[in-house]
C-alpha atoms as a PDB file:
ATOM      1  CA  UNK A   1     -17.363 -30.438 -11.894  1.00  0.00           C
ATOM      2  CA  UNK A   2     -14.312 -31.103 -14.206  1.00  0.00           C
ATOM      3  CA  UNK A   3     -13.625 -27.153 -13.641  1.00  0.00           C
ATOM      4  CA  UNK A   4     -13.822 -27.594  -9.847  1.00  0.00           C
ATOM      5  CA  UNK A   5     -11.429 -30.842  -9.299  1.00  0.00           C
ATOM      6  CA  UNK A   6      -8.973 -28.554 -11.528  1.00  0.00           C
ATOM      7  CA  UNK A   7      -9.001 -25.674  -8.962  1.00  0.00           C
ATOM      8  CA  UNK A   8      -9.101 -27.940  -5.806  1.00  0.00           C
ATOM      9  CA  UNK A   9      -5.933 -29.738  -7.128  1.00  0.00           C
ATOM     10  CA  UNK A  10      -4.156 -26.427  -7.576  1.00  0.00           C
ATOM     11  CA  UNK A  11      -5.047 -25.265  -4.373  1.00  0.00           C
ATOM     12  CA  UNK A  12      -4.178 -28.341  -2.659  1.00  0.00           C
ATOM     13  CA  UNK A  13      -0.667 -28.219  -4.736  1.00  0.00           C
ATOM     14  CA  UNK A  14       0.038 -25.017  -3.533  1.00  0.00           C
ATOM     15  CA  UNK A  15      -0.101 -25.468  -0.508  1.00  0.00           C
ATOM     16  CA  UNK A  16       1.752 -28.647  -0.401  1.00  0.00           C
ATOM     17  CA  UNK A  17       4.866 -27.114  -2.689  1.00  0.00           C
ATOM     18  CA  UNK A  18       4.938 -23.844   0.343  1.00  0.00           C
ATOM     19  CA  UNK A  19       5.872 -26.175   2.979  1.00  0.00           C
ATOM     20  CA  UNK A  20       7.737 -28.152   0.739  1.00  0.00           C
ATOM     21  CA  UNK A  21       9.309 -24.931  -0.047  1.00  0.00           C
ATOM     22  CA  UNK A  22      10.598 -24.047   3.264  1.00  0.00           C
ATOM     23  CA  UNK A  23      12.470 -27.760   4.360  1.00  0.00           C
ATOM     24  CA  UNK A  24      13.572 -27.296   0.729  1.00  0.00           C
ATOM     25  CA  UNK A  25      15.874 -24.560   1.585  1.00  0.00           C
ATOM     26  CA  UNK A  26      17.487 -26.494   4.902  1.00  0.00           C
ATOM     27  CA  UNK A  27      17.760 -29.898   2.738  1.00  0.00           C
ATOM     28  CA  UNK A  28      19.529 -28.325  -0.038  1.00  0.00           C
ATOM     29  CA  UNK A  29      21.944 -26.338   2.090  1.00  0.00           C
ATOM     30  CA  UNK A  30      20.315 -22.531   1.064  1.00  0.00           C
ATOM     31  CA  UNK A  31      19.570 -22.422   4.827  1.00  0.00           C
ATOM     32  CA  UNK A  32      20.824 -23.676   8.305  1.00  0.00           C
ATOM     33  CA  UNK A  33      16.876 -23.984   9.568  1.00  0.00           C
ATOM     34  CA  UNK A  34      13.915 -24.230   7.607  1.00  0.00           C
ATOM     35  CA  UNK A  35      12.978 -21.099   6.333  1.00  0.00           C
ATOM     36  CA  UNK A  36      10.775 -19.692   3.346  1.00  0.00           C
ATOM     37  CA  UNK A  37      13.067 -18.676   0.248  1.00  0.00           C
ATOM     38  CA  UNK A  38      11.465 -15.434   0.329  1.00  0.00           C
ATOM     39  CA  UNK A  39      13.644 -14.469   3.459  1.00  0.00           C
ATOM     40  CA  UNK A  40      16.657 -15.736   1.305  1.00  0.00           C
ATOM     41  CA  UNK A  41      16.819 -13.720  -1.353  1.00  0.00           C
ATOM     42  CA  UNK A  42      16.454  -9.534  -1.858  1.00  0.00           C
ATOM     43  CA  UNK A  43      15.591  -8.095  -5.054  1.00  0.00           C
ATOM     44  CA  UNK A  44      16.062  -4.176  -5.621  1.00  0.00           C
ATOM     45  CA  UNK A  45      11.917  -3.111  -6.025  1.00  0.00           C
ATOM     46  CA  UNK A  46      10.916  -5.401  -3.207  1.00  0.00           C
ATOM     47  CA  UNK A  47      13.650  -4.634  -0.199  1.00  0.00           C
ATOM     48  CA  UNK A  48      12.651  -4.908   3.345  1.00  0.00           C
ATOM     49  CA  UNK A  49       9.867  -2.000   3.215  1.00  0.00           C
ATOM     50  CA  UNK A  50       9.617  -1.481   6.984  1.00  0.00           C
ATOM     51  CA  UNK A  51      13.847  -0.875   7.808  1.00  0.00           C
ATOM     52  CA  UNK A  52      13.652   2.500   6.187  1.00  0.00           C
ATOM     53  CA  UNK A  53      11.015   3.564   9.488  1.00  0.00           C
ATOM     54  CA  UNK A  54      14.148   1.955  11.892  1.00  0.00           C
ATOM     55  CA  UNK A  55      16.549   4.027  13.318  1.00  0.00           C
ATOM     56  CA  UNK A  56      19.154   3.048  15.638  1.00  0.00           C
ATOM     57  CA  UNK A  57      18.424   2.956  19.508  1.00  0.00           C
ATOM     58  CA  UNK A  58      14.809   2.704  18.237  1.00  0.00           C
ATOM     59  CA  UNK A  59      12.457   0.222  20.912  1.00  0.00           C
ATOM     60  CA  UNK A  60      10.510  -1.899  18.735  1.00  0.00           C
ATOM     61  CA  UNK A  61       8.227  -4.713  19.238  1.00  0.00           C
ATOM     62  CA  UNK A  62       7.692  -7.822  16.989  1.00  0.00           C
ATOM     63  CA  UNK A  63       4.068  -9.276  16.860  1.00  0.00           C
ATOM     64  CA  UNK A  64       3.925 -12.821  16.172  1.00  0.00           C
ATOM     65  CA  UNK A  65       7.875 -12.623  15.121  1.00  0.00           C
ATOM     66  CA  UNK A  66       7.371 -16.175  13.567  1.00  0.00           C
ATOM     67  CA  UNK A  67      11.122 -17.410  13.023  1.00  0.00           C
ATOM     68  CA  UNK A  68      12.777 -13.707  14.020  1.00  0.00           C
ATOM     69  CA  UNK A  69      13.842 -12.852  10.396  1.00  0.00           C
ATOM     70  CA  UNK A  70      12.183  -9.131  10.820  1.00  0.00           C
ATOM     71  CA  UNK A  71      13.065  -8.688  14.369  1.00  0.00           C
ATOM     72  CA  UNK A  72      16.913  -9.870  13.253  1.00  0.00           C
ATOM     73  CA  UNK A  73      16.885  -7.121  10.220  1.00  0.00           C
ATOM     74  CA  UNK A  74      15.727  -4.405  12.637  1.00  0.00           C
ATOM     75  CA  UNK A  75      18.373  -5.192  14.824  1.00  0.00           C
ATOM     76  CA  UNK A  76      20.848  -4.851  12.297  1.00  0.00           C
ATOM     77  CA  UNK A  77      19.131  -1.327  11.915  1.00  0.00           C
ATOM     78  CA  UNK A  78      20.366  -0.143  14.943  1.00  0.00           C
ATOM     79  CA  UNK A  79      17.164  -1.191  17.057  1.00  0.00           C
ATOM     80  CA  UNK A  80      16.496  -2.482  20.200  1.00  0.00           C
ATOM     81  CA  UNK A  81      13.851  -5.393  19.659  1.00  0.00           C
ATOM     82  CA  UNK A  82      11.682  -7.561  21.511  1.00  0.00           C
ATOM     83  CA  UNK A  83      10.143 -10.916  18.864  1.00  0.00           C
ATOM     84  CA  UNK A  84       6.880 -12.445  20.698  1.00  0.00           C
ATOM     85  CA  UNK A  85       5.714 -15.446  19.374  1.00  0.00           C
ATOM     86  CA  UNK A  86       2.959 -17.755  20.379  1.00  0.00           C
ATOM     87  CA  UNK A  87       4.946 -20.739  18.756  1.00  0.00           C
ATOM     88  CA  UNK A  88       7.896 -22.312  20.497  1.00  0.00           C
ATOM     89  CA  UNK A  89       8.825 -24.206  17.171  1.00  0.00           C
ATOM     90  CA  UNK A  90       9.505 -20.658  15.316  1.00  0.00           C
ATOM     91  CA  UNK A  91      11.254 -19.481  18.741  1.00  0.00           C
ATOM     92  CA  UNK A  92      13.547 -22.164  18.557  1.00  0.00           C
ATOM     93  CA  UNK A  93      14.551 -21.149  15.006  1.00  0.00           C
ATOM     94  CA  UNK A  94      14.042 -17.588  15.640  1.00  0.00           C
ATOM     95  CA  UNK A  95      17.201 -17.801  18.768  1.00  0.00           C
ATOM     96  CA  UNK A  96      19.260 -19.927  16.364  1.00  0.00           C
ATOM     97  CA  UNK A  97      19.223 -17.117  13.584  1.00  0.00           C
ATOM     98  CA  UNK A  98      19.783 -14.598  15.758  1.00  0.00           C
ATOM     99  CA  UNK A  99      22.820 -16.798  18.155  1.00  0.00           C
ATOM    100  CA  UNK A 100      24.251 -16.500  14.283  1.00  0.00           C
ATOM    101  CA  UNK A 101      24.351 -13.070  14.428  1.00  0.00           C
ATOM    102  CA  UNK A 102      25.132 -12.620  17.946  1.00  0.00           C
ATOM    103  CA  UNK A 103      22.834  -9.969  18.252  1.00  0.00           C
ATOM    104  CA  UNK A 104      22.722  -8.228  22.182  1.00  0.00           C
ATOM    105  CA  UNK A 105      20.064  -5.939  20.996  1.00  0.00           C
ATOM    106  CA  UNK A 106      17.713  -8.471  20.507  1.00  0.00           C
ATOM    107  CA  UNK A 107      15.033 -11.192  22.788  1.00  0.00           C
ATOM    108  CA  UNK A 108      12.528 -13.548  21.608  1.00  0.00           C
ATOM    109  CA  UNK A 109       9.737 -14.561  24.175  1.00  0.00           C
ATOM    110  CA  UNK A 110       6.681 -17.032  24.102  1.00  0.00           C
ATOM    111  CA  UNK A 111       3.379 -15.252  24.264  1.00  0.00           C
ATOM    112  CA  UNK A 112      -0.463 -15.050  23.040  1.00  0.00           C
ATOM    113  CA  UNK A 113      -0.657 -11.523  21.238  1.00  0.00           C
ATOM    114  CA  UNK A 114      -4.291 -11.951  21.756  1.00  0.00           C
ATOM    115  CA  UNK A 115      -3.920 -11.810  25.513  1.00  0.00           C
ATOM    116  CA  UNK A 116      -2.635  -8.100  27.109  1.00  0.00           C
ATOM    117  CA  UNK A 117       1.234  -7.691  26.419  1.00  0.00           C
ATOM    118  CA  UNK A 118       3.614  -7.867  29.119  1.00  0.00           C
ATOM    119  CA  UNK A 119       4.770  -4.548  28.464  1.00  0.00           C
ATOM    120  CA  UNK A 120       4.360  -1.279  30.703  1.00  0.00           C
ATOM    121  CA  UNK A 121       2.511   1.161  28.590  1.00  0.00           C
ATOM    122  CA  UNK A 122       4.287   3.774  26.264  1.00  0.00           C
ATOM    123  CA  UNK A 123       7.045   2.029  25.419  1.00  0.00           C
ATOM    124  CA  UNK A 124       7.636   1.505  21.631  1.00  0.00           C
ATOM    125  CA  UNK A 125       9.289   3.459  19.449  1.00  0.00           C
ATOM    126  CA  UNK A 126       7.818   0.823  16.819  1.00  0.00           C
ATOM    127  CA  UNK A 127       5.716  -2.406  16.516  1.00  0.00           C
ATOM    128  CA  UNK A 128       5.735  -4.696  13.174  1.00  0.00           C
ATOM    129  CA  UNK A 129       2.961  -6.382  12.811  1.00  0.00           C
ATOM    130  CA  UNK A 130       3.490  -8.390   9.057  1.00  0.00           C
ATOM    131  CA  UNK A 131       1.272 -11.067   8.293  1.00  0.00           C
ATOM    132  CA  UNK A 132      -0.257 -11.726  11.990  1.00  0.00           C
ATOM    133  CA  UNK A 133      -3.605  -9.950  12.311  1.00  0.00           C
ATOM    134  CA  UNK A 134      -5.169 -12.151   9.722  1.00  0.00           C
ATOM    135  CA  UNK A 135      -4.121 -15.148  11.872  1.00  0.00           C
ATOM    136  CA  UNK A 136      -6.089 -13.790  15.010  1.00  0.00           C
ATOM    137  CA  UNK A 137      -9.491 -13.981  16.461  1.00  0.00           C
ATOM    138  CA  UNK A 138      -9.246 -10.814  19.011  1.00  0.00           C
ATOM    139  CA  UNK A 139      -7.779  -8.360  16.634  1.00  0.00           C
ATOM    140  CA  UNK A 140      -9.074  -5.190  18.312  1.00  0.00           C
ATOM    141  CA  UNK A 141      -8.096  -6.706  21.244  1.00  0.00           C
ATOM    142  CA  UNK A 142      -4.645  -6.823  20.140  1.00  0.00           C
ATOM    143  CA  UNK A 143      -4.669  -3.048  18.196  1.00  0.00           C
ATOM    144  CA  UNK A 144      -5.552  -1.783  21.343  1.00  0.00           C
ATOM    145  CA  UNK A 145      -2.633  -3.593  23.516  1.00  0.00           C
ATOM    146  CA  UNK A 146      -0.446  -2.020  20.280  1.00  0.00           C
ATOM    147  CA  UNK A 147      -2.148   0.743  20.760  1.00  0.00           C
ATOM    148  CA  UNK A 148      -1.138   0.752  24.763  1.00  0.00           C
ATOM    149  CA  UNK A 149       2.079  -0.006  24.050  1.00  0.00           C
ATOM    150  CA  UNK A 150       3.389   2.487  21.737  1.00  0.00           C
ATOM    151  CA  UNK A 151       4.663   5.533  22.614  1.00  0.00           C
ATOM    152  CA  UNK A 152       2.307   8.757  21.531  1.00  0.00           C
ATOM    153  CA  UNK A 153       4.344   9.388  18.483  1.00  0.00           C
ATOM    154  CA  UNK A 154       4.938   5.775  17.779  1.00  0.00           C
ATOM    155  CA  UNK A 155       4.439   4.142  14.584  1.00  0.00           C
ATOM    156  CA  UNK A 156       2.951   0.655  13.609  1.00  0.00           C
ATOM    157  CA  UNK A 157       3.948  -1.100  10.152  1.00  0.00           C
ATOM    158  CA  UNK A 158       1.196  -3.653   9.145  1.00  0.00           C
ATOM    159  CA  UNK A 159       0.758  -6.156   6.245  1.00  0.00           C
ATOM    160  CA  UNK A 160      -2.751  -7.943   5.937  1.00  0.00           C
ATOM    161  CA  UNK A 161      -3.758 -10.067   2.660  1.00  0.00           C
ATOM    162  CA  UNK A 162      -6.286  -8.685  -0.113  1.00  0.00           C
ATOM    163  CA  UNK A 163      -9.311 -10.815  -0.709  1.00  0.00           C
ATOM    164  CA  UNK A 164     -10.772  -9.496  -3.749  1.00  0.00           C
ATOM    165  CA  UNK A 165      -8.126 -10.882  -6.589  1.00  0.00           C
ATOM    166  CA  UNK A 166      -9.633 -12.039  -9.465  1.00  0.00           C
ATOM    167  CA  UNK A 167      -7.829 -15.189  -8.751  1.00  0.00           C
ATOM    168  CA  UNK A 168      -9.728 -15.152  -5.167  1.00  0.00           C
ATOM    169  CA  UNK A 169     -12.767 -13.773  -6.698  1.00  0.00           C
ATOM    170  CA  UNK A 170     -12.303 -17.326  -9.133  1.00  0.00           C
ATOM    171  CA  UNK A 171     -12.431 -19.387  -6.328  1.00  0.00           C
ATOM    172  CA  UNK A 172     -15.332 -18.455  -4.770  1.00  0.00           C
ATOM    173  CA  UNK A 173     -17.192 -18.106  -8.286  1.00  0.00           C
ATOM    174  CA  UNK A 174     -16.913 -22.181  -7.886  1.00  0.00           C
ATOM    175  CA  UNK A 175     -17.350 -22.587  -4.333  1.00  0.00           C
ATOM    176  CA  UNK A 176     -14.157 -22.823  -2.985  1.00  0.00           C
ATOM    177  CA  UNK A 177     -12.480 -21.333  -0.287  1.00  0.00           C
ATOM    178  CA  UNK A 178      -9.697 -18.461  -1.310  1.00  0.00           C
ATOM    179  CA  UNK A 179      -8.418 -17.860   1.322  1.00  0.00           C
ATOM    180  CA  UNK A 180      -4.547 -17.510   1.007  1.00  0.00           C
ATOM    181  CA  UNK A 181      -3.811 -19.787   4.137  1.00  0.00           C
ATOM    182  CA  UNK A 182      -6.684 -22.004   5.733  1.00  0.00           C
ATOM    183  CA  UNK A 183      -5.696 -20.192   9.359  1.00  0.00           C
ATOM    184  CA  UNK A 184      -6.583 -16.975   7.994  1.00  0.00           C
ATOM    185  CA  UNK A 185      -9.653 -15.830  10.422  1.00  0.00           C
ATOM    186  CA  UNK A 186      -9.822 -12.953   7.990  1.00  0.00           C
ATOM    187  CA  UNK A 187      -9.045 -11.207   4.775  1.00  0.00           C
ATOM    188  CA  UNK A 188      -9.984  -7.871   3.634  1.00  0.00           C
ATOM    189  CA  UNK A 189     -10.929  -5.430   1.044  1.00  0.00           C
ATOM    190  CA  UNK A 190      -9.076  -2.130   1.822  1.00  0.00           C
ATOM    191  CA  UNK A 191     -12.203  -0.084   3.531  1.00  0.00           C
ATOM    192  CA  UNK A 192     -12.719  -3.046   5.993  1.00  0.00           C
ATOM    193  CA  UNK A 193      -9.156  -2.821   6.821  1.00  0.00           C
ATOM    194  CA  UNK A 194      -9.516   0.783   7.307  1.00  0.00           C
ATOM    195  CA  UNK A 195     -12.408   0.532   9.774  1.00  0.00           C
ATOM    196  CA  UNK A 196     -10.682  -2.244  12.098  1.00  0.00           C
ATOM    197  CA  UNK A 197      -7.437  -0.356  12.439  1.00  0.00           C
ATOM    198  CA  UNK A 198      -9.571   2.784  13.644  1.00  0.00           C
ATOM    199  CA  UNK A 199     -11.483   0.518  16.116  1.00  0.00           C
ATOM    200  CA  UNK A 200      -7.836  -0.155  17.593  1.00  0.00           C
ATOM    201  CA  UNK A 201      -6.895   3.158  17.573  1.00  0.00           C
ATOM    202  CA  UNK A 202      -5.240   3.441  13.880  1.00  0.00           C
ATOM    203  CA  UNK A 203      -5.559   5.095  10.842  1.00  0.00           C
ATOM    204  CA  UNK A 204      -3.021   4.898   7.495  1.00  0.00           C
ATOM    205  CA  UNK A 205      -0.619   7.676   7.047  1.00  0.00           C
ATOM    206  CA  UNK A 206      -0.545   6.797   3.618  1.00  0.00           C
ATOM    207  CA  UNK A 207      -2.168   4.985   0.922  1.00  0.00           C
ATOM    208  CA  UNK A 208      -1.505   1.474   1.329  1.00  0.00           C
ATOM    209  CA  UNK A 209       1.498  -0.162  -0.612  1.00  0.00           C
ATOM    210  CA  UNK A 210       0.826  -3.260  -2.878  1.00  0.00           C
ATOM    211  CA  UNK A 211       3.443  -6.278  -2.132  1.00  0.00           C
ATOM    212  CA  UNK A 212       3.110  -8.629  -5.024  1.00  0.00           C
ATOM    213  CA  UNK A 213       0.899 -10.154  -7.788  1.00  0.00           C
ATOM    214  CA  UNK A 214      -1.302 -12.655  -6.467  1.00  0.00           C
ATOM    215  CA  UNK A 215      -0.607 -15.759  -8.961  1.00  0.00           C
ATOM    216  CA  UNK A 216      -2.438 -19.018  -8.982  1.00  0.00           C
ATOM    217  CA  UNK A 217       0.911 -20.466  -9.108  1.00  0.00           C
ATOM    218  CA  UNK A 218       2.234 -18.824  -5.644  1.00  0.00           C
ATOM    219  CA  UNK A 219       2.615 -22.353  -4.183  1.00  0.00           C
ATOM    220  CA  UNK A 220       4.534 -23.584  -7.540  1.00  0.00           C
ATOM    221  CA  UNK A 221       7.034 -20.753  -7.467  1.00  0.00           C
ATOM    222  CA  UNK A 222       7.969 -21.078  -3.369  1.00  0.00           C
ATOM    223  CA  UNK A 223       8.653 -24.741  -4.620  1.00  0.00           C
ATOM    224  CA  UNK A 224      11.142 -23.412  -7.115  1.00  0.00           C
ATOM    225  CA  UNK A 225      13.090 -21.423  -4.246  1.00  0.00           C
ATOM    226  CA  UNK A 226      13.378 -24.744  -2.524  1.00  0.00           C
ATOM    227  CA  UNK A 227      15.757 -25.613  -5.169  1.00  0.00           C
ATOM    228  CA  UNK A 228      17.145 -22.608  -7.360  1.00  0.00           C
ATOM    229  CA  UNK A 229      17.012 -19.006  -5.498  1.00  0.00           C
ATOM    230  CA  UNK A 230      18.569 -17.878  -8.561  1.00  0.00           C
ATOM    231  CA  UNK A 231      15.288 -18.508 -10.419  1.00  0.00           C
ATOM    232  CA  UNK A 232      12.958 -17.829  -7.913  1.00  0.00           C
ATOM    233  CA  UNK A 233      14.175 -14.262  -7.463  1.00  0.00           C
ATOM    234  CA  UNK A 234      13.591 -13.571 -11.207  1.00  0.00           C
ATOM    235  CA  UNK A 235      10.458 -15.216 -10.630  1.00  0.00           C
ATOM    236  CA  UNK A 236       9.948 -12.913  -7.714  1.00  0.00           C
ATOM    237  CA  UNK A 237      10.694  -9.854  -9.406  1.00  0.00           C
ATOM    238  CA  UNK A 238       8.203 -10.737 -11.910  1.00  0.00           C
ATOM    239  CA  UNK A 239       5.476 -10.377  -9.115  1.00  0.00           C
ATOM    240  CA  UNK A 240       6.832  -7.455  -8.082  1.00  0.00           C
ATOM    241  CA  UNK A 241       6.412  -5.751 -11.476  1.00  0.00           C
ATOM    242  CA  UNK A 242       3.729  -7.484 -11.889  1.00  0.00           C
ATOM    243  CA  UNK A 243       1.602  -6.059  -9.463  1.00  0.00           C
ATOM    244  CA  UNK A 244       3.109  -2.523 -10.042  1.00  0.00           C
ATOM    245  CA  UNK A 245       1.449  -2.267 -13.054  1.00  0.00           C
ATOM    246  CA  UNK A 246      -2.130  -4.025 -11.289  1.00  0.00           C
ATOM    247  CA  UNK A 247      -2.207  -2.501  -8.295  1.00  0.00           C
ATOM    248  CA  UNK A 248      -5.542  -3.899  -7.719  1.00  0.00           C
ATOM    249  CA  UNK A 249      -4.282  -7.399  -7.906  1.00  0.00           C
ATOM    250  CA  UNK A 250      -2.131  -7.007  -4.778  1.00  0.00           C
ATOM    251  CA  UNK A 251      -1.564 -10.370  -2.726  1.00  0.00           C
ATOM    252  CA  UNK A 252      -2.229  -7.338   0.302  1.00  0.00           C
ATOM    253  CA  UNK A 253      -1.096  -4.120   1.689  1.00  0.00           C
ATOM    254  CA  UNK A 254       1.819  -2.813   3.363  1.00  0.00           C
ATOM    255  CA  UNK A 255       0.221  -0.310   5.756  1.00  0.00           C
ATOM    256  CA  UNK A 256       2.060   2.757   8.138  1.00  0.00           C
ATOM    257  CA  UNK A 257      -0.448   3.558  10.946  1.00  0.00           C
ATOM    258  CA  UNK A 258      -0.352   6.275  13.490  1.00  0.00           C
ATOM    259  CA  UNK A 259      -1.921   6.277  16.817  1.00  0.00           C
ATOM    260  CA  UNK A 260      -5.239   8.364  17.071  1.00  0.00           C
ATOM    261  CA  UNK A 261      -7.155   8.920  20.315  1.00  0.00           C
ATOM    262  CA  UNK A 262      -9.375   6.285  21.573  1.00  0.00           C
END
């Protein structure tokens, strides 16, 4: 019991200090709108993985852009990019990053990526898709509207969370939930992953690339962005290398998928 009220404190903590995390960075001057610390800081083995796919005059399409930092970085690529975003909160922030820029090459719109895309088919050069298809209930609904959209040649860059950590793996040992955010409809082990993308018309090019550690103390260091990014990059990096050397204790996978025939 004592064990239990432990683990639900920490997971209750860590969620609290990630929010806290992200008005952190506006209140302390790091950033003009909220924003997570991890879009505020670069650290040499954990750059932007997807802009080395980006080429200039590029099409590419943005699913569930959140506050446009990825769609603003593949502008700055060259690209010409579309951000869709069910949220008008994160559009809001999303146009004021990218009015700082003053970016031509780039539009945000409102939409439900769950619903069929306003797009004519064959059209993308490119769709990111980092972080989202955990958050959705229709996700072969949505591969195949990616699927649609993407020109034959086309390539889609996906990130979806790991579930078996031994920090996850913890948490359900003593009947708690693991999952990295409560919306999460979903979380994976790498053949499940595997078998949804190929039921929306996807397979890896690749094997899968680890992103970082997966910490019980994820929560805790966000919080430290909020008020030293000097620290939480070193603290950052640590993850990094961290999960280099346990691959198996990945936070998730960076996936490249091509099209196959449906």
């Amino acid at each position: 019991m004592i064990k239990q009220m432990y683990l639900r404190a920490l997971i209750w903590l860590n969620g609290k200090s990630k929010s806290a995390s992200v008005r952190l960075t506006r209140l302390t001057g790091k950033s003009q709108v909220p924003l997570h610390p991890k879009h505020l800081v670069t650290i040499e083995e954990n750059l932007p993985w997807y802009v080395d796919y980006i080429e200039p005059g590029m099409k590419v399409l943005d699913i569930g852009c959140g506050q446009g930092v990825h769609s603003i970085r593949a502008a700055h690529q060259g690209a010409l990019v579309v951000g869709i975003d069910y949220n008008w909160r994160n559009l809001e922030i999303s146009q004021t990053l990218g009015a700082a820029d003053t970016l031509d090459s780039l539009t945000f719109m409102m939409g439900n990526v769950e619903e069929p895309f306003p797009f004519h088919d064959n059209i993308f050069d490119l769709v990111l898709m980092l972080d989202v298809i955990e958050h959705l209930h229709q996700r072969t609904r949505t591969l195949h509207e990616v699927h649609r959209v993407l020109k034959s040649e086309g390539i889609l860059l996906l990130a979806a969370p790991n579930r078996d950590t031994k920090w996850k793996r913890h948490l359900r040992a003593a009947g708690l939930p693991s999952e990295t955010d409560p919306d999460h409809k979903v979380e994976y082990v790498w053949p499940e992953l595997q078998d949804e993308l190929a039921q929306g018309g996807f397979v890896a090019s690749d094997k899968p690339l680890p992103i970082v550690y997966d910490t019980p103390w994820a929560g805790l260091i966000d919080l430290v962005g909020g008020f030293s990014l000097d620290l939480y990059k070193r603290l950052a990096r640590w993850k990094v290398l961290k999960v280099q050397a346990n691959p198996q204790e990945t936070s998730g996978w960076r996936v490249v998928c091509r099209r196959i025939e449906l």
